[in-house]
Protein backbone atom coordinates (compact mmCIF):
# COMPACT_ATOMS: atom_id res chain seq x y z
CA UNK A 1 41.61 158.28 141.84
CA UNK A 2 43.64 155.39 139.96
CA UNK A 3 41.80 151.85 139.85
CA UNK A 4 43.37 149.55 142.37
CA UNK A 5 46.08 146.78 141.23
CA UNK A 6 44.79 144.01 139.79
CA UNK A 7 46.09 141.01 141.13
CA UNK A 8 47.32 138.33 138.75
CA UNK A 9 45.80 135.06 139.81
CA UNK A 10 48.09 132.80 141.17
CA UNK A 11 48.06 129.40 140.03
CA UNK A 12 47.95 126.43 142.63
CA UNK A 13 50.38 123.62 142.10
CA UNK A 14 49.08 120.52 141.37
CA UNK A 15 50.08 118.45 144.07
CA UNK A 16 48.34 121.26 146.34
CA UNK A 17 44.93 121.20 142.86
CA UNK A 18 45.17 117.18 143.76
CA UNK A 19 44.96 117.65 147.54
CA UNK A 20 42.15 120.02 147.10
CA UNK A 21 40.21 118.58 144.93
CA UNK A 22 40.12 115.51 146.65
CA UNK A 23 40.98 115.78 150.74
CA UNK A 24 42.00 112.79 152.26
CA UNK A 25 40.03 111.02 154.63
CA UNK A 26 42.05 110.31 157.96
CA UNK A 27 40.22 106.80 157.93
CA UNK A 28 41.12 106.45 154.36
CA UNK A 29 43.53 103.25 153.57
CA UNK A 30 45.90 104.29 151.36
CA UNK A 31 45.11 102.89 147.84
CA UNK A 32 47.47 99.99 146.56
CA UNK A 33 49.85 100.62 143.65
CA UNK A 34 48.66 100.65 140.17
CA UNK A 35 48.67 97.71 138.43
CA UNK A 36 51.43 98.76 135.87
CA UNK A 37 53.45 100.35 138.35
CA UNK A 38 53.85 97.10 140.75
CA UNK A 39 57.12 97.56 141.99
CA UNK A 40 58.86 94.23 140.17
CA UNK A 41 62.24 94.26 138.30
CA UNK A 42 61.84 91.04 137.45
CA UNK A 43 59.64 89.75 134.85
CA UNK A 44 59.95 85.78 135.53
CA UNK A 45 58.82 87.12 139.58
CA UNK A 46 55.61 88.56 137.76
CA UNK A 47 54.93 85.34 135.53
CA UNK A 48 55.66 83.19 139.04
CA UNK A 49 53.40 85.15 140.62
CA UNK A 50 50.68 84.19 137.79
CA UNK A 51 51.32 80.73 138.19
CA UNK A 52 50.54 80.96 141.42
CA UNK A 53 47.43 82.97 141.05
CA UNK A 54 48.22 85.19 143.81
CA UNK A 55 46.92 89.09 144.28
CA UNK A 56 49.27 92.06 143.91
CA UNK A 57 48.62 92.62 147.71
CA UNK A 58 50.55 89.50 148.22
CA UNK A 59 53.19 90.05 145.30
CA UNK A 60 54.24 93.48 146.79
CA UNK A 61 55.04 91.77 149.87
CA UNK A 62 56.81 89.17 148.72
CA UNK A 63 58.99 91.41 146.77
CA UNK A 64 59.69 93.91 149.32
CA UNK A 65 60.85 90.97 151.78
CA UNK A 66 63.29 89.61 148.50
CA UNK A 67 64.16 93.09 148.87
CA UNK A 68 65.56 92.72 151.94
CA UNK A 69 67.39 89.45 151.51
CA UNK A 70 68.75 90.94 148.41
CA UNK A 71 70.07 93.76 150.70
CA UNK A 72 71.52 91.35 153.12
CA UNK A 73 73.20 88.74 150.69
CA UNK A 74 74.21 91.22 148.03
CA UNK A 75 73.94 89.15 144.80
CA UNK A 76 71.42 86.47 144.19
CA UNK A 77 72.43 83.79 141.65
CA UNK A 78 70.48 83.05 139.20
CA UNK A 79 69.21 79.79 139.73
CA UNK A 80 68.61 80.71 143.33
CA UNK A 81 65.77 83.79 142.56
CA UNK A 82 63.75 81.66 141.81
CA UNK A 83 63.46 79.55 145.30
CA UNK A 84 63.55 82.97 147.33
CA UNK A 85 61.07 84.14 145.25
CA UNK A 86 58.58 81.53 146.07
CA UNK A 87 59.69 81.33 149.41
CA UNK A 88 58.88 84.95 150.33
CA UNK A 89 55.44 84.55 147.96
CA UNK A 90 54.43 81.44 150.62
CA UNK A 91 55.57 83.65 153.81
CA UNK A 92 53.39 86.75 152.40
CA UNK A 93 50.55 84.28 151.59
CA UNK A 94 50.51 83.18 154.70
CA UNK A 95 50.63 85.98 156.76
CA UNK A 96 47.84 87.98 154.57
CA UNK A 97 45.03 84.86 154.41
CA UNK A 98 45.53 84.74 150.64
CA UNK A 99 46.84 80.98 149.78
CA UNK A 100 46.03 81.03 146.69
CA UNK A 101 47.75 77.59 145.36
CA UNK A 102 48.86 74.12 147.69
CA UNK A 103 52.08 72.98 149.03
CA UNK A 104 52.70 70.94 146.31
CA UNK A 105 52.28 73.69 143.85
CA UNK A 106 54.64 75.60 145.28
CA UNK A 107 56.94 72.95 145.08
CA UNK A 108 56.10 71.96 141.67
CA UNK A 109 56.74 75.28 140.51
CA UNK A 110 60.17 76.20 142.46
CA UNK A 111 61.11 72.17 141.54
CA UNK A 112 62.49 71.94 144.87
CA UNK A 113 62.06 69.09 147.80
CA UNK A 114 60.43 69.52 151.07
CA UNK A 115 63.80 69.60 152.89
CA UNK A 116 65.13 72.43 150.40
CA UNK A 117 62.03 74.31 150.94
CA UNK A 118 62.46 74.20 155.08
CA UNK A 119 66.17 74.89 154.59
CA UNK A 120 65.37 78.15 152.25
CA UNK A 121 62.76 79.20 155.09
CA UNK A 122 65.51 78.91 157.74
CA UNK A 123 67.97 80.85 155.74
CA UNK A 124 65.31 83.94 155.44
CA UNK A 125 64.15 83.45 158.79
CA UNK A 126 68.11 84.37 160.02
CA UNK A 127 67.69 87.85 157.52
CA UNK A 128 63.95 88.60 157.53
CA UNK A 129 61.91 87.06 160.73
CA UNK A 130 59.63 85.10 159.75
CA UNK A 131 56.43 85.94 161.96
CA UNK A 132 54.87 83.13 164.35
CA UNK A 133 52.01 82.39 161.87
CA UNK A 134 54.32 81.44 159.24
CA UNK A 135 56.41 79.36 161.81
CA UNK A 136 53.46 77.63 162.90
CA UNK A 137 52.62 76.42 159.31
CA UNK A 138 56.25 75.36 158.90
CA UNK A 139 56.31 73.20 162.11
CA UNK A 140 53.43 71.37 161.15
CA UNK A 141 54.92 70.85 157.61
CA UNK A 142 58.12 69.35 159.18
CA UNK A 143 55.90 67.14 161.62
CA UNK A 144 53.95 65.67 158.46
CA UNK A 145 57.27 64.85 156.89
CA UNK A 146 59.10 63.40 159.40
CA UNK A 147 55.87 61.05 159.90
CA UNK A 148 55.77 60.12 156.30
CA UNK A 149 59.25 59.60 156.02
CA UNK A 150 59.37 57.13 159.22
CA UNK A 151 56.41 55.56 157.34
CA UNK A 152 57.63 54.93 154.25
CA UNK A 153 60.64 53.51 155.49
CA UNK A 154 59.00 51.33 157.47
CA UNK A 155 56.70 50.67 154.35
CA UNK A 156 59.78 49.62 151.81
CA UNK A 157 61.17 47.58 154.29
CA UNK A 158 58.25 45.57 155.06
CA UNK A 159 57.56 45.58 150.88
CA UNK A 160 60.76 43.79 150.33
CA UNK A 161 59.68 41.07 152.73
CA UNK A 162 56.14 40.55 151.22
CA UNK A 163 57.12 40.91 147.22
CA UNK A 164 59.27 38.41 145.05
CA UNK A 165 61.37 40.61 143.03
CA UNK A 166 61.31 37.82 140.10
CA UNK A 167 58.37 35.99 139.80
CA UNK A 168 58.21 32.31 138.36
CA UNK A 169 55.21 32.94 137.32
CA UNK A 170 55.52 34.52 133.61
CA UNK A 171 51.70 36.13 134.04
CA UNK A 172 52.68 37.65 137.23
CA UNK A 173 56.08 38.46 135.83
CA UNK A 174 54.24 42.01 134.23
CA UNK A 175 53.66 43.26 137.35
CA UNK A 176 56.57 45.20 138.49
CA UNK A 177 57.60 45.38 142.12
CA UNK A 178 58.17 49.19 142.22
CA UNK A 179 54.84 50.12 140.45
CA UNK A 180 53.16 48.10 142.75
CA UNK A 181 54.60 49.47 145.68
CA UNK A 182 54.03 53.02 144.54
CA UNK A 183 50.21 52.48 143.45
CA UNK A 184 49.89 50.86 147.24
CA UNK A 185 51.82 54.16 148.79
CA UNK A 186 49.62 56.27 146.66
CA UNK A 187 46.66 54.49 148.03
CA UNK A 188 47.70 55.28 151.41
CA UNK A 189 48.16 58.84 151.30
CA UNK A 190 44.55 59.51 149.66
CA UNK A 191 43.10 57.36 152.19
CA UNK A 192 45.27 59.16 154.96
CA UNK A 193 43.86 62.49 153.74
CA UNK A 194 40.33 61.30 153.38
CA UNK A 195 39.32 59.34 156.60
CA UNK A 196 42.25 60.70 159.63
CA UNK A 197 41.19 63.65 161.33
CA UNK A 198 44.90 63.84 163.43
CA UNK A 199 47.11 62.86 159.88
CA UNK A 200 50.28 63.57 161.72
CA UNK A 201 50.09 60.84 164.53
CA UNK A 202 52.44 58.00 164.00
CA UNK A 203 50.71 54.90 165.41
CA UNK A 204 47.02 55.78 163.53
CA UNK A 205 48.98 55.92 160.60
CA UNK A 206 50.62 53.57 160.67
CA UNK A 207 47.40 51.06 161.36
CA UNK A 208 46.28 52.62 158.04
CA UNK A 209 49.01 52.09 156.40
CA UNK A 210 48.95 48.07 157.42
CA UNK A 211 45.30 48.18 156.18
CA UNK A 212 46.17 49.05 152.90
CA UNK A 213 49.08 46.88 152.75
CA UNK A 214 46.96 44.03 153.45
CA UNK A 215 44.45 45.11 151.18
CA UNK A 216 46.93 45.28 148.09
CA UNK A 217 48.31 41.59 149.29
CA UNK A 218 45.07 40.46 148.79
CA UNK A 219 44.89 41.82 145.48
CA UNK A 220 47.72 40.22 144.12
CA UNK A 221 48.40 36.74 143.11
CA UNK A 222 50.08 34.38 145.23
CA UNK A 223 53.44 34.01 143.08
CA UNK A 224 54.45 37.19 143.56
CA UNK A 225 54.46 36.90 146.96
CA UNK A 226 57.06 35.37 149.70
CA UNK A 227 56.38 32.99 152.39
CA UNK A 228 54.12 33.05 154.80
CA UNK A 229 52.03 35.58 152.59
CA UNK A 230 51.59 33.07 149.43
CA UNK A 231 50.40 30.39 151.10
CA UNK A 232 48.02 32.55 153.56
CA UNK A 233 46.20 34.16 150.86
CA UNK A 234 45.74 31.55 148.75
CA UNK A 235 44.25 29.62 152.09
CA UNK A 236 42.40 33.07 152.19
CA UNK A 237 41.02 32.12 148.69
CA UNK A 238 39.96 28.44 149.66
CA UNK A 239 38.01 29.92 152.50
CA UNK A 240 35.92 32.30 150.37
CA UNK A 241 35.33 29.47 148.31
């Protein structure tokens, strides 16, 4: 009798070679984009990103919610990437555990205020909820600025009542009323962050802040300060003596 047929062996696609050669694991998380194949259009996102030292967990998330704004608004200026950029890096951050660089960073890098950087969050909130995490984080950012900013009014106010803007005295004449002012303010805020455990409560601050106020008036001589605070410190002086 004839041989049987021989079959010609078929050859098994390689999608089907890939998903036998290697079965998938129904626990298995799925494995996160290649590095090179991030999916960025934007080179200045990637070297933000850098900047910021954050991992391509958070970068892919951050893009795919610009994504979505993009969608929304249609065209992006240019100078405005940028600020949506970082805000959607800071929402992703958040939301994954992986801050990676400060507040101030963030604002360093984006050169942008703390009220721009609240009204940018608002504006993505309205096309891309923001989730209650990230909320949080941004209500206690807004609490710690409105307390500053009642300080430091407060604070210049009270300055311009303590500090003689022109000093008779030509030795004391070197010491400029603004620099002085900001060295005290500086001094506040690093002892604020040091020593309160509750930084955004008005009165304790505010205590602080008269503590270091009196500390600088010590400091400085008596001609370059007004009435009643001359003539106390150098009283002050006599005492020690």
């Amino acid at each position: 009798p004839p041989p049987p047929p021989v079959m010609a062996p078929t050859r098994v696609p390689r999608k089907a070679e890939a998903t036998c050669s290697a079965p998938a694991s129904a626990d298995a998380a799925p494995s996160p984009p290649a590095p090179d194949r991030l999916p960025f259009a934007e080179t200045d996102f990637v070297a933000l990103c850098d900047v910021l030292r954050v991992p391509d967990s958070v970068r892919v998330t951050a893009w795919q919610s610009y994504e979505k704004v993009l969608c929304t608004r249609g065209t992006v200026e240019d100078h405005l990437k940028k600020e949506l950029w970082g805000i959607c890096i800071f929402a992703a951050a958040a939301d994954l555990d992986e801050m990676t660089f400060t507040f101030t960073e963030l604002l360093k890098c984006l050169s942008i205020s703390i009220c721009r950087f609240i009204d940018l969050i608002e504006e993505k909130d309205r096309i891309d909820t923001i989730s209650t995490k990230v909320d949080s984080i941004i209500l206690r950012l807004k609490t710690k600025y409105d307390v500053l900013f009642a300080l430091y009014q407060k604070f210049e106010r009270t300055w311009g009542q303590i500090y003689v803007e022109q000093p008779s005295d030509q030795n004391s004449s070197e010491l400029s009323s603004s620099l002085v002012l900001k060295l005290c303010w500086i001094t506040f805020l690093l002892a604020k962050g040091k020593v309160l455990q509750i930084e955004d409560d008005l009165v304790i601050s505010f205590q602080l802040l008269l503590c270091v106020l009196d500390y600088f008036i010590k400091l400085l001589p008596p001609a370059v300060l007004k009435e009643p605070y001359s003539k106390n410190l150098i009283l002050f002086f006599l005492d020690e003596e």
